[in-house]
Protein backbone atom coordinates (compact mmCIF):
# COMPACT_ATOMS: atom_id res chain seq x y z
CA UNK A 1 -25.39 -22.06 -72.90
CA UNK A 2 -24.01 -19.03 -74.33
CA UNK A 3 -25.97 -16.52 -71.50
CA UNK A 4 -24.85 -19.18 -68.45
CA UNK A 5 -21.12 -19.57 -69.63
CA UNK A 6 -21.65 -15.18 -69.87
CA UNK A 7 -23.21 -14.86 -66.91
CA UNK A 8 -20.66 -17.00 -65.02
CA UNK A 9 -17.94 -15.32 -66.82
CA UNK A 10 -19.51 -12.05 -65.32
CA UNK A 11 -19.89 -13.10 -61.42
CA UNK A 12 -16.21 -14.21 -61.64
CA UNK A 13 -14.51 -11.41 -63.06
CA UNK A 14 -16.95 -9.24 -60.79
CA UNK A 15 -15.51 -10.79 -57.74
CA UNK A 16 -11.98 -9.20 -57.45
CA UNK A 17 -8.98 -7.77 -59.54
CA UNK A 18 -7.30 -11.07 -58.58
CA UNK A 19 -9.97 -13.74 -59.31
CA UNK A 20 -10.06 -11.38 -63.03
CA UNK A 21 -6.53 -11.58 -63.22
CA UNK A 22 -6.58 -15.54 -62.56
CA UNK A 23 -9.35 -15.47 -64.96
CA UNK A 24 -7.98 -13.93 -67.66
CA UNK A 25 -4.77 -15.95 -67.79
CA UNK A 26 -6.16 -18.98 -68.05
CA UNK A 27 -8.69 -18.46 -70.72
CA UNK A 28 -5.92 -16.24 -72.29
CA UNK A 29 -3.60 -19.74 -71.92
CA UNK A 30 -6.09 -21.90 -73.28
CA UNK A 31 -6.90 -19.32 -76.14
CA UNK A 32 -3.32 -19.94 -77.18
CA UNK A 33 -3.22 -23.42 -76.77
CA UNK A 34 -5.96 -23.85 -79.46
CA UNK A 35 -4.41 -21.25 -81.73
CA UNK A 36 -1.10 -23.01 -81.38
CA UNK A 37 -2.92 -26.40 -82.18
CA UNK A 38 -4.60 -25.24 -85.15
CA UNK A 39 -1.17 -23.73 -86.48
CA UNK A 40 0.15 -27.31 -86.29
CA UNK A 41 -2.34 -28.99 -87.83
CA UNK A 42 -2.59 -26.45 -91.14
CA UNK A 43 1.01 -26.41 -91.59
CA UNK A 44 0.85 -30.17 -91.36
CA UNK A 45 -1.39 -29.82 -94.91
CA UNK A 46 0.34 -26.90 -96.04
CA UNK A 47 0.76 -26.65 -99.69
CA UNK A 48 2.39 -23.71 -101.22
CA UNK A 49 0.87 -23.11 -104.64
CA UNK A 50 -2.21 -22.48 -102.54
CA UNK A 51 -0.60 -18.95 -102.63
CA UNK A 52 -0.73 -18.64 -106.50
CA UNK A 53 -2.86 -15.36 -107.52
CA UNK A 54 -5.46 -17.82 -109.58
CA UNK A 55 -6.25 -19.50 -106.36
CA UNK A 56 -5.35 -16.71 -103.42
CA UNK A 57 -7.94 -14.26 -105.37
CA UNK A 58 -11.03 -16.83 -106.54
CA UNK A 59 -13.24 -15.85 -109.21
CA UNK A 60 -16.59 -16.38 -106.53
CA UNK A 61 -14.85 -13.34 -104.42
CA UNK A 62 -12.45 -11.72 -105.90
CA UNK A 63 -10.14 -9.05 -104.45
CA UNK A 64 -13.47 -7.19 -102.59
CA UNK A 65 -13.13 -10.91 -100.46
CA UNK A 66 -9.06 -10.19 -99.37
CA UNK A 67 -10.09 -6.58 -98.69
CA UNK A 68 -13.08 -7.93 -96.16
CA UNK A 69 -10.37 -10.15 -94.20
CA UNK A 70 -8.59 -6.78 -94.23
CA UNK A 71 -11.32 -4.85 -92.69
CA UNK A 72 -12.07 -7.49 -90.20
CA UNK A 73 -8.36 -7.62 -89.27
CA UNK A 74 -8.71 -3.80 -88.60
CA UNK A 75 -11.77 -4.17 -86.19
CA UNK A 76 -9.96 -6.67 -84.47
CA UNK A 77 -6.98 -4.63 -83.56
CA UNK A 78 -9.49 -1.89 -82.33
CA UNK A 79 -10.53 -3.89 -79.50
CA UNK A 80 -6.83 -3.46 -77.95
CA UNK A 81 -8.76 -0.23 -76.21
CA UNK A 82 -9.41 -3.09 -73.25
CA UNK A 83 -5.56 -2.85 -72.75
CA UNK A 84 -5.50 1.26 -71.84
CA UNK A 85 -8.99 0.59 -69.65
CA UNK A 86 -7.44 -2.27 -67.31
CA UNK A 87 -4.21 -0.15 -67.47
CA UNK A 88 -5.87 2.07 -64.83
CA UNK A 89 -5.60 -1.37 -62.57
CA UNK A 90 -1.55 -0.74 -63.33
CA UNK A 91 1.24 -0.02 -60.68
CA UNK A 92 3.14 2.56 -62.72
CA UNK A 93 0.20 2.89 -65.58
CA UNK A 94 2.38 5.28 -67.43
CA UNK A 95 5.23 3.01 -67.98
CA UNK A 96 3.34 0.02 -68.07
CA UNK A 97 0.45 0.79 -70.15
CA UNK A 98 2.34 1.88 -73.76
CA UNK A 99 4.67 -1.04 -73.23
CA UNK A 100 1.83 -3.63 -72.76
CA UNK A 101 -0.13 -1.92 -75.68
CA UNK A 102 2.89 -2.65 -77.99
CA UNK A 103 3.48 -5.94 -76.83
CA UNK A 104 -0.04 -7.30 -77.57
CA UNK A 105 -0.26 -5.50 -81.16
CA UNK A 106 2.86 -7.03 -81.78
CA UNK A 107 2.06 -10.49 -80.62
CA UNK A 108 -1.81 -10.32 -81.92
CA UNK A 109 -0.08 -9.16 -85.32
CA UNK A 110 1.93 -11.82 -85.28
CA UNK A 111 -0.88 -15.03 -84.63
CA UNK A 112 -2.97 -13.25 -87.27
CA UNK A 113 -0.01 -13.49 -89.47
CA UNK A 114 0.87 -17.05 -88.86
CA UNK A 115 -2.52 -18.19 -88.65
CA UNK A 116 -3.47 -16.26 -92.16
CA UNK A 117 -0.58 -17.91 -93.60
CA UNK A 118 -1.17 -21.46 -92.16
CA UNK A 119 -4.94 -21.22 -93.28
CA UNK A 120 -4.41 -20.12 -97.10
CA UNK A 121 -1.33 -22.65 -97.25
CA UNK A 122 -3.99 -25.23 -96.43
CA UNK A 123 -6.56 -23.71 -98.80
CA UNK A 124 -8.82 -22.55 -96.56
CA UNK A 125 -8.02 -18.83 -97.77
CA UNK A 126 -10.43 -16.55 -99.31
């Protein structure tokens, strides 16, 4: 299912900047649907001593666990290089590329944030 939903993926985006562009928004649209969803539903079971250093830090991982969310966090923000390679697709590229590179740092930043928070309020931390 995986190769089929790729391969279709593939032929679309492979068919014209447009059909990408269409594309794109609405899987990025439904990405942030979900997201927004499950950031409702955690701070629905939020509970705030869920952030005490006894449970935030647990014995079975410790801090090396909070510094592999860290690194993974960093790997994610490295694949922002897709934002400078469609910038090339870009009207006035040298405008419009920095300012659509700091937008989606800031944004992603900002849903990692939330979600992170939402997640170890719930207890589903490290």
């Amino acid at each position: 299912m995986a190769f089929l939903f790729t391969v279709v993926i593939c032929v679309l985006n492979t068919r014209s900047t447009e059909t990408s562009a269409y594309i794109n928004s609405i899987l990025t649209a439904a990405k942030l649907v979900v997201l927004f969803f499950i950031i409702i539903v955690a701070f629905t079971k939020f509970d705030s001593s869920n952030f005490a250093e006894d449970k935030f830090v647990t014995p079975k991982y410790g801090y090396r666990g909070n510094l592999f969310g860290c690194t993974m966090l960093f790997f994610a923000m490295i694949g922002f290089d897709i934002v400078s390679t469609i910038a090339e697709e870009a009207k006035n590229a040298q405008v419009d590329a920095p300012a659509a590179m700091r937008e989606t740092v800031v944004i992603c930043s900002v849903m990692y944030a939330v979600i992170s928070i939402a997640f170890c309020g719930m207890g589903l931390g490290p």
